[in-house]
Protein backbone atom coordinates (compact mmCIF):
# COMPACT_ATOMS: atom_id res chain seq x y z
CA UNK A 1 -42.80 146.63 152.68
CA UNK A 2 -45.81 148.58 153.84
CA UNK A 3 -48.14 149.41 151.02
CA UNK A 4 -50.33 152.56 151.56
CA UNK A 5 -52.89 154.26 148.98
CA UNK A 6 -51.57 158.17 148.74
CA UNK A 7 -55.89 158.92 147.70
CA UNK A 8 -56.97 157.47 150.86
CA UNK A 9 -59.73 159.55 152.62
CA UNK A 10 -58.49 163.08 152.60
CA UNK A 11 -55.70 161.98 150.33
CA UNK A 12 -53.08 165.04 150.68
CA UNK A 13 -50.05 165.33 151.75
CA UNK A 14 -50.80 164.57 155.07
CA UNK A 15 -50.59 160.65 154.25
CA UNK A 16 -46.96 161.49 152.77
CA UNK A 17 -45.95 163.36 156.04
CA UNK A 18 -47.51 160.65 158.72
CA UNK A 19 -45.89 157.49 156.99
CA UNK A 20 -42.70 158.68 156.41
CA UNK A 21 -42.39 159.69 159.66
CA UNK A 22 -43.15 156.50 161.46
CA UNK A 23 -41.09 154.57 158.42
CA UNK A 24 -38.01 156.40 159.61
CA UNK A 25 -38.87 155.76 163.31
CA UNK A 26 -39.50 151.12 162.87
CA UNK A 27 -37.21 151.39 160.04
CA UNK A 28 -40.03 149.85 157.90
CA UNK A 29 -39.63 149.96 154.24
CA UNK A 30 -42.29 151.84 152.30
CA UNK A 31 -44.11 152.40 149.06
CA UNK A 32 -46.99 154.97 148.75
CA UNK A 33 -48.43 155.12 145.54
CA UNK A 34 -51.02 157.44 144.06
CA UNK A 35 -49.59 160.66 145.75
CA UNK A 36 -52.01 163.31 145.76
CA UNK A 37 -54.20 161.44 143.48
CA UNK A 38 -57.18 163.73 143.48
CA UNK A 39 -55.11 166.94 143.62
CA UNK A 40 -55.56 169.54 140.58
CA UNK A 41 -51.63 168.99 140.72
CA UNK A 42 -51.35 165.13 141.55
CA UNK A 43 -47.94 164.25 142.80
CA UNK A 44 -45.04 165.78 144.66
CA UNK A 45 -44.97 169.27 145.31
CA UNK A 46 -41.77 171.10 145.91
CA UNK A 47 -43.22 171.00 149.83
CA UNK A 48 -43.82 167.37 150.05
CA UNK A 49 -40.15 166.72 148.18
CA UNK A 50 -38.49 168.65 150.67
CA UNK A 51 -40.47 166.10 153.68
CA UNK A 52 -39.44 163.35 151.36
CA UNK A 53 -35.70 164.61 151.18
CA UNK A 54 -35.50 165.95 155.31
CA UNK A 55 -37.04 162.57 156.53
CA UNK A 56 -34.52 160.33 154.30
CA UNK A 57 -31.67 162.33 155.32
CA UNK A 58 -32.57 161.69 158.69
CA UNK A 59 -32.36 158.02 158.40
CA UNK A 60 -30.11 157.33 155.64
CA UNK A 61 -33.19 156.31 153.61
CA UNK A 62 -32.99 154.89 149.79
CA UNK A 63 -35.41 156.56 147.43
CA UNK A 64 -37.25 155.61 144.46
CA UNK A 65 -39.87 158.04 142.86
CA UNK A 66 -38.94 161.25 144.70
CA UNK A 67 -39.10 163.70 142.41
CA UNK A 68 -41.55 166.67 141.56
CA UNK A 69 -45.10 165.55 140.28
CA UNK A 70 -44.08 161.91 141.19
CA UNK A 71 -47.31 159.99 142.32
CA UNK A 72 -45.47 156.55 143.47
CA UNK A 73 -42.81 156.86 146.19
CA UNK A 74 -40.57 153.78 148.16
CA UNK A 75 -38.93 154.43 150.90
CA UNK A 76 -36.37 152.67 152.39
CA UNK A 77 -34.81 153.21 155.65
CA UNK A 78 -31.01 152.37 156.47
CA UNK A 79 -30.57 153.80 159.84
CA UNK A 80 -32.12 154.83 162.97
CA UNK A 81 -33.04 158.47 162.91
CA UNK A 82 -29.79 160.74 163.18
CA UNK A 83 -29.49 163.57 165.41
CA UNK A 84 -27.29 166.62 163.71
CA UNK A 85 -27.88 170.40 162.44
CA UNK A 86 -30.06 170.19 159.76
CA UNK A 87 -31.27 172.79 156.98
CA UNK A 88 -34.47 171.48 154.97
CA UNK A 89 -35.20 174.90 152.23
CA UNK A 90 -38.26 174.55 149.92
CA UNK A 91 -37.08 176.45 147.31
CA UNK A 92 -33.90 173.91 146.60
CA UNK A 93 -36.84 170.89 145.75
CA UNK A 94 -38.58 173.95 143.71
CA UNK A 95 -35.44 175.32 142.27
CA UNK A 96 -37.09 178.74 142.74
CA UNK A 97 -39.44 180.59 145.15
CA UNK A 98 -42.04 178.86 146.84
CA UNK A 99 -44.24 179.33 149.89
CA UNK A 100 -44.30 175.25 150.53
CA UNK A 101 -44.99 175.22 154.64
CA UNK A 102 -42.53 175.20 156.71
CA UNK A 103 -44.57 174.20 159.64
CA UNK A 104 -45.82 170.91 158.21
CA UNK A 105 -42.21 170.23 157.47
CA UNK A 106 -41.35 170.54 161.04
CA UNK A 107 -44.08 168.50 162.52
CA UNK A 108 -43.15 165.74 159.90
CA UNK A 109 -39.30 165.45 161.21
CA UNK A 110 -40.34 166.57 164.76
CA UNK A 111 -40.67 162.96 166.00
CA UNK A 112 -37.98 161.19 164.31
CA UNK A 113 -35.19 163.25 165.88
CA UNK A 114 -37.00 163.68 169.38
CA UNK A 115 -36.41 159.68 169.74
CA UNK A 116 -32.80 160.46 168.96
CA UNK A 117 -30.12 159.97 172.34
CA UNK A 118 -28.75 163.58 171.19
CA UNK A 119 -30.00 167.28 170.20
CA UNK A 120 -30.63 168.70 166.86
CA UNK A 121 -30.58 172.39 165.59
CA UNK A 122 -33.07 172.51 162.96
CA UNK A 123 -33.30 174.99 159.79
CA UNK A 124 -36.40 175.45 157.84
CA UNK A 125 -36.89 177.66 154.74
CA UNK A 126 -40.00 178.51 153.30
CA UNK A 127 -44.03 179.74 153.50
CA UNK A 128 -44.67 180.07 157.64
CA UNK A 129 -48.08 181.60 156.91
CA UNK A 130 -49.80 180.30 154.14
CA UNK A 131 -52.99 178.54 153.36
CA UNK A 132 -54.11 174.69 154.21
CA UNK A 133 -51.57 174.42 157.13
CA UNK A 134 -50.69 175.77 160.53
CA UNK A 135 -49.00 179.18 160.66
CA UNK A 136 -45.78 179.67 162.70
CA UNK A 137 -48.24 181.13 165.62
CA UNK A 138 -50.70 178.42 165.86
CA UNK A 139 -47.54 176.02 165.44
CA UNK A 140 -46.06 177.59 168.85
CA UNK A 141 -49.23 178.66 170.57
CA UNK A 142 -51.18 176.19 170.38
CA UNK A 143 -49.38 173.10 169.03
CA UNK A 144 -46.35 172.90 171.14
CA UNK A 145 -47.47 173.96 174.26
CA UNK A 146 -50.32 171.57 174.30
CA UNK A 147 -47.22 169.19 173.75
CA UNK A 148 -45.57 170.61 176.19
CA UNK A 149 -48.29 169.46 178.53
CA UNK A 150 -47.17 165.53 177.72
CA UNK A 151 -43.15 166.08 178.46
CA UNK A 152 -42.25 167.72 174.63
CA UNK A 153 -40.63 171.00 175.25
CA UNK A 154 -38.83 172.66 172.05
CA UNK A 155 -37.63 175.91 171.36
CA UNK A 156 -39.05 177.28 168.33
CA UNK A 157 -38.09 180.66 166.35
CA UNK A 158 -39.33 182.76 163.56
CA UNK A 159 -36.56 184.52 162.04
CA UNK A 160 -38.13 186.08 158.78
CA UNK A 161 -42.04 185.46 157.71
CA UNK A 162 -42.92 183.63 154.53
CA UNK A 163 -46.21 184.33 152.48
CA UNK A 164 -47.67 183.06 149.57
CA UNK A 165 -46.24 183.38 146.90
CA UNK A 166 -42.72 184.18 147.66
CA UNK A 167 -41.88 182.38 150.69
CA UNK A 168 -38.49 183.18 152.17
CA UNK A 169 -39.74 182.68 155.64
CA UNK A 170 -37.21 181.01 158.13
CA UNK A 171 -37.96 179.33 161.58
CA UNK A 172 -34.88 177.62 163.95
CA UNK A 173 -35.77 174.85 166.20
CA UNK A 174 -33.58 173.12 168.65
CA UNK A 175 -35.25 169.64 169.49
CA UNK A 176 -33.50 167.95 172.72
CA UNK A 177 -33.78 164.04 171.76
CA UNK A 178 -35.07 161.94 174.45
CA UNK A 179 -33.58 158.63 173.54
CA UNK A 180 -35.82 155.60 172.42
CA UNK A 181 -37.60 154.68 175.53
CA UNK A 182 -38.53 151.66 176.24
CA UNK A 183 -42.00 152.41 176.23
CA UNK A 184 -41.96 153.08 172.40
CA UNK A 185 -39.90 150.29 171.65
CA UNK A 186 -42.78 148.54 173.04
CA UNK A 187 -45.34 150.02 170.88
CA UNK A 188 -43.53 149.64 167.58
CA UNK A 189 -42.09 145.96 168.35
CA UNK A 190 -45.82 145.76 167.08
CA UNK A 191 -45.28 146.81 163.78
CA UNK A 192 -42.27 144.13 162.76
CA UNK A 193 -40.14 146.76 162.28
CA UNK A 194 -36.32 145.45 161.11
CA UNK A 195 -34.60 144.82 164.69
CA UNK A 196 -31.10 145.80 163.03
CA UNK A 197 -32.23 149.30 162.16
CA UNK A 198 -33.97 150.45 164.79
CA UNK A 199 -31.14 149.27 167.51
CA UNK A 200 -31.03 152.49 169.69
CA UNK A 201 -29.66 153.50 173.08
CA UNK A 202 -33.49 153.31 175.61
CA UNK A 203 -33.49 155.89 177.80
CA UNK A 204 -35.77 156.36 181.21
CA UNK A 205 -37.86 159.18 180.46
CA UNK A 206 -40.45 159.92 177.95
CA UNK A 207 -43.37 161.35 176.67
CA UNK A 208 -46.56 161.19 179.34
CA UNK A 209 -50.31 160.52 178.25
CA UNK A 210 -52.28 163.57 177.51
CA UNK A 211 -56.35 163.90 178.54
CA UNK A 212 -58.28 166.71 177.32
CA UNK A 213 -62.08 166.14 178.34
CA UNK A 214 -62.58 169.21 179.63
CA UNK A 215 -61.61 172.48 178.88
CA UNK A 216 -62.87 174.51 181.93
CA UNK A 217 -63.94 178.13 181.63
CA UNK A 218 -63.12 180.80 178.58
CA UNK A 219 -60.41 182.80 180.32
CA UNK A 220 -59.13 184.74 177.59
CA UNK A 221 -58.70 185.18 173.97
CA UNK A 222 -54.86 186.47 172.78
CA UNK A 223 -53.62 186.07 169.58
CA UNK A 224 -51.79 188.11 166.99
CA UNK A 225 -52.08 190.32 163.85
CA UNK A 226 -48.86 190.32 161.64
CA UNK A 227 -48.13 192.14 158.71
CA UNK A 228 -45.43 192.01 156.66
CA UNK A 229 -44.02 194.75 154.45
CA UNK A 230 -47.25 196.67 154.24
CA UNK A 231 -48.78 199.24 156.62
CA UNK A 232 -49.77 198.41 160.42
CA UNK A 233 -52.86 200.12 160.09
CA UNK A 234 -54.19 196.79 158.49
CA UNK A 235 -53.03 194.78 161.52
CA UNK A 236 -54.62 198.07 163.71
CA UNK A 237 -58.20 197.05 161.51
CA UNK A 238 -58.08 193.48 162.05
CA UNK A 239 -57.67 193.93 166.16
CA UNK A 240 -60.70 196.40 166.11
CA UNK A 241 -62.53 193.72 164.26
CA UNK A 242 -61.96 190.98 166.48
CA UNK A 243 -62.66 193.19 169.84
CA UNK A 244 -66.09 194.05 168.20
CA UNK A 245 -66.88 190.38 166.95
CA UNK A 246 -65.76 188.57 170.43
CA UNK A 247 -67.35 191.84 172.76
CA UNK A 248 -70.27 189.98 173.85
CA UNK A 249 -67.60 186.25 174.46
CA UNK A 250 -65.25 187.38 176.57
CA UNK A 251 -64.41 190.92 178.00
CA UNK A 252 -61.03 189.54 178.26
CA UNK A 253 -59.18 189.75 174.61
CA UNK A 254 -55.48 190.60 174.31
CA UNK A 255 -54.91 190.51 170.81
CA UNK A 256 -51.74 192.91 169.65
CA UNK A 257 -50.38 193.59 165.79
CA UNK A 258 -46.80 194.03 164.72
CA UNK A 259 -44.40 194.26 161.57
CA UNK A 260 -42.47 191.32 160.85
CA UNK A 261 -39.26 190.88 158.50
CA UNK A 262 -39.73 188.70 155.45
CA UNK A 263 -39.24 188.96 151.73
CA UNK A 264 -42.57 189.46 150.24
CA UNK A 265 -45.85 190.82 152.17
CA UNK A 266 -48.75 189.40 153.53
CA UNK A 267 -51.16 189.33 156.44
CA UNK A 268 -51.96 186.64 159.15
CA UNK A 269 -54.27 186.26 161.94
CA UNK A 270 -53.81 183.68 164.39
CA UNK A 271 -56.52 184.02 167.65
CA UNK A 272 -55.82 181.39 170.82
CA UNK A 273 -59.07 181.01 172.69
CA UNK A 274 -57.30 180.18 176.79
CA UNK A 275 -59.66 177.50 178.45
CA UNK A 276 -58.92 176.58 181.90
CA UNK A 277 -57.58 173.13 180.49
CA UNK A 278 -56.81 173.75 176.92
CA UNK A 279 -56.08 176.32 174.49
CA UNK A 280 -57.50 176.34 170.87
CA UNK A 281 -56.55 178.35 168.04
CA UNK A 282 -57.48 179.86 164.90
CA UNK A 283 -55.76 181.13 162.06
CA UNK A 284 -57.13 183.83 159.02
CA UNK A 285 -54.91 184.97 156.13
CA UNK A 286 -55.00 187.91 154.08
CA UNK A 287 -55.18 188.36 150.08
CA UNK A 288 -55.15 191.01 147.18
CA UNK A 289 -58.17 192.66 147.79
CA UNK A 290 -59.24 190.89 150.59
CA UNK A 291 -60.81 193.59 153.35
CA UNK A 292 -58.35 193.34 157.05
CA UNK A 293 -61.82 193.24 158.84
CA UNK A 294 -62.80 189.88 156.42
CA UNK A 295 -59.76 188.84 157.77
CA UNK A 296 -60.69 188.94 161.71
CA UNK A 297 -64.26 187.95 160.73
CA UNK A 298 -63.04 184.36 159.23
CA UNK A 299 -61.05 183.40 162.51
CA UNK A 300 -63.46 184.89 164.95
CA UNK A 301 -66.13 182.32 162.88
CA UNK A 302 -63.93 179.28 163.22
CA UNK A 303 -63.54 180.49 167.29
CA UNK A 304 -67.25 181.09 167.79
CA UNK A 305 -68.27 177.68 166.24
CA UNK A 306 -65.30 175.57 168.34
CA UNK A 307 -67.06 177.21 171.11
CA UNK A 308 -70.15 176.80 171.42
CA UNK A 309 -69.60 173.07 170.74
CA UNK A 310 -67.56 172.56 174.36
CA UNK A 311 -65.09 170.62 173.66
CA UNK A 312 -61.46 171.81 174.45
CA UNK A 313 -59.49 170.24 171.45
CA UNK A 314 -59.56 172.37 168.24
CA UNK A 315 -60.25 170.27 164.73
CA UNK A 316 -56.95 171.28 163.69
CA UNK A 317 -55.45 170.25 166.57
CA UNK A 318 -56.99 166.92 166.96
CA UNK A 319 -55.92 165.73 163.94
CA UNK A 320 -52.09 166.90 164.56
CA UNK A 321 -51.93 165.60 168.21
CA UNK A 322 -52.82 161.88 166.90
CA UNK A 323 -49.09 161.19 166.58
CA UNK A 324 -48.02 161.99 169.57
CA UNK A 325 -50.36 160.14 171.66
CA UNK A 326 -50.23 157.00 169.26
CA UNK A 327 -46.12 157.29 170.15
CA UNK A 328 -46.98 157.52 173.64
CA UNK A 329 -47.49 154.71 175.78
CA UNK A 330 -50.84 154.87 178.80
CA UNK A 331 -54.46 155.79 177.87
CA UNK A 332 -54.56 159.44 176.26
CA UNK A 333 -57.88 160.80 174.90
CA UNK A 334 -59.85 164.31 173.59
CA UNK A 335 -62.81 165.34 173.04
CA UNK A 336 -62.80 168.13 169.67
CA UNK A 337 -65.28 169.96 168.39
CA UNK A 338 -65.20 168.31 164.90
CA UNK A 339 -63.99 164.93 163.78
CA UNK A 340 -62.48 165.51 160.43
CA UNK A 341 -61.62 163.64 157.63
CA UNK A 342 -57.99 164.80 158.44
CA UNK A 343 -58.50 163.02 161.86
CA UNK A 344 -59.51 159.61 160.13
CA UNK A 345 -56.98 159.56 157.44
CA UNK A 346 -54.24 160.04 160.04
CA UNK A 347 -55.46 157.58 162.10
CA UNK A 348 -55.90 155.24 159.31
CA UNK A 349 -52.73 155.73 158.26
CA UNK A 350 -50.83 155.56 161.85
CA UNK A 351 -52.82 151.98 162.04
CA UNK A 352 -50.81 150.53 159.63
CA UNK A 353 -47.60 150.76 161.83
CA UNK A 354 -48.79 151.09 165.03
CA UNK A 355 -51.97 148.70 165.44
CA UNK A 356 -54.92 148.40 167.39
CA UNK A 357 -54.41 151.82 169.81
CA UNK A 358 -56.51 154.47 168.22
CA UNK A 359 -60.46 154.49 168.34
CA UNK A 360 -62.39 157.18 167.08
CA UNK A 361 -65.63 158.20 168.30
CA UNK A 362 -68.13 160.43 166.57
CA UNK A 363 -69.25 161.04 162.89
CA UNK A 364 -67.42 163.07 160.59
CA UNK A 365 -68.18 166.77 160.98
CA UNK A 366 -69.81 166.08 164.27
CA UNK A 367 -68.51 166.63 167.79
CA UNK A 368 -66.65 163.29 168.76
CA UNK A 369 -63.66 161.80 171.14
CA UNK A 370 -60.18 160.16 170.60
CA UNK A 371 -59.02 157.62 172.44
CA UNK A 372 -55.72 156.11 172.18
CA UNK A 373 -55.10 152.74 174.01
């Protein structure tokens, strides 16, 4: 049983998400205990139920613990994760609406069915733009296709947006499983995973390391202003805002607005800053009585600061790549703009299955460099 301390360092749900995920992948049994400690709400939310309930359907896991506002959680896996058609909806942990992210959802199951021998259809039900995580945008302009650059390819589809406080948002994914390569079998042999679980067919071809020390020149800024079930002429405000703000950056800035479907209404930002090595994004959301040009001011901040530092990874980003490179065998590294105390819980956190790989470089809020060995 691995033992892990749900307050540790940035103590959110991000600890929940990262363990369960490599539980189901060594078949490791689990307890996390003092979920969300520090949280005005300690506990399971309906968000981090549903990652509790996805990843243990994935791998035929025993629970103890998982219910909403529970602070103490074991895990126990009974099968090597399962490729099928899955649908993972917020609102059945919440037993009403919520805007619970969708997005975090994904990235916690995205790893335990890509080391599957088969594909999965995926079907998740919730927020897709709401505070403290990525929005559908970032998720697919900047997250996956910097994964794409290691060998990760996945189709990924918003069919209805999800705000705070409604939700109702939808997004498909089909994830093509690679098999369990030997390379990965190597790295979690490490962790004295249960050999009977984790037998799985190894396949040739897998994930390849990923270096980001440079980014190169600012080629462009894109991005995207979305509204949903209010007027375009607050999308229309928050792309005049951003050409004004980034004017004197980059001449080059391609950033359109559009309608989406969805159940309730809100606005979202999300601006991708193209580097001739990397892309980095930033994401803005909208609120009662929150001004559209507010809006484009907060993620044309977060882009100005990322860069004038250099550095081509994103602090969001940094902290979300660490799983992929830790399940990746070969020398990856980064250099980011901000170490985070997201980026040292995670890689606290990945160290207890998966040891002696990650180093971290740099103080927290400071410029600094990943390297996983």
């Amino acid at each position: 049983m691995i033992d892990i301390d749900g307050s540790h360092g940035e103590g959110g749900g991000q600890v929940l998400r990262t363990a369960l995920a490599l539980a189901a992948l060594t078949g490791q049994p689990t307890r996390i205990s003092r979920i969300r400690a520090g949280r005005r709400n300690p506990g399971l939310a309906p968000q981090h139920l549903t990652v509790v309930r996805a990843l243990a359907s994935i791998c035929a896991a025993d629970l103890r613990g998982a219910s909403i506002g529970s602070t103490e959680l074991v895990f126990h896996p009974q099968s090597p994760p399962r490729a099928d058609h899955y649908v993972f909806d917020v609102t059945a942990a919440a037993r009403g609406g919520s805007a619970g992210s969708v997005t975090l959802i994904f990235q916690a199951v995205l790893f335990p069915l890509l080391f599957t021998p088969a594909s999965s259809h995926i079907v998740l039900k919730g927020g897709t733009h709401v505070a403290w995580s990525p929005s559908f945008d970032y998720l697919t302009q900047v997250y996956l296709a910097t994964l794409a650059r290691i060998g990760i390819d996945i189709a990924c589809n918003l069919d209805a947006a999800g705000f705070y406080p409604m939700g109702g948002g939808r997004i498909t994914a089909d994830i093509a499983g690679i098999g369990r390569t030997a390379g990965l079998s190597g790295l979690l042999d490490k962790s004295n995973q249960s050999a009977e679980i984790n037998e799985a067919p190894i396949s040739g071809q897998g994930s390849t390391p990923l270096l980001l020390m440079e980014r190169g020149e600012l080629q462009r800024v894109r991005g995207v202003a979305l509204v949903c079930n209010l007027a375009e002429e607050i999308a229309r405000r928050m792309v005049k805002r951003v050409r004004d703000t980034l004017a004197k950056t980059t001449s080059n800035i391609e950033v359109t607005f559009r309608s989406v479907p969805g159940s309730g209404r809100g606005v979202s930002l999300c601006l991708v800053a193209e580097y001739g090595e990397a892309v980095a994004g930033f994401s803005a959301l909208g609120e009662r009585g929150k001004p559209a040009e507010r809006v484009a001011e907060e993620a044309c901040r977060d882009l100005l600061t990322h860069h004038r530092h250099g550095a081509p990874v994103d602090p969001h980003l940094a902290d979300q790549l660490l799983l992929p490179m830790a399940l990746t065998p070969g020398r990856s590294a980064f250099h980011t703009s901000c170490v985070t105390q997201h980026l040292l819980t995670n890689a606290q956190i990945i160290r207890q299955f998966i040891p002696d790989r990650i180093t971290i470089e740099g103080k927290e809020h400071k410029p600094g460099t990943v390297v996983v060995d």
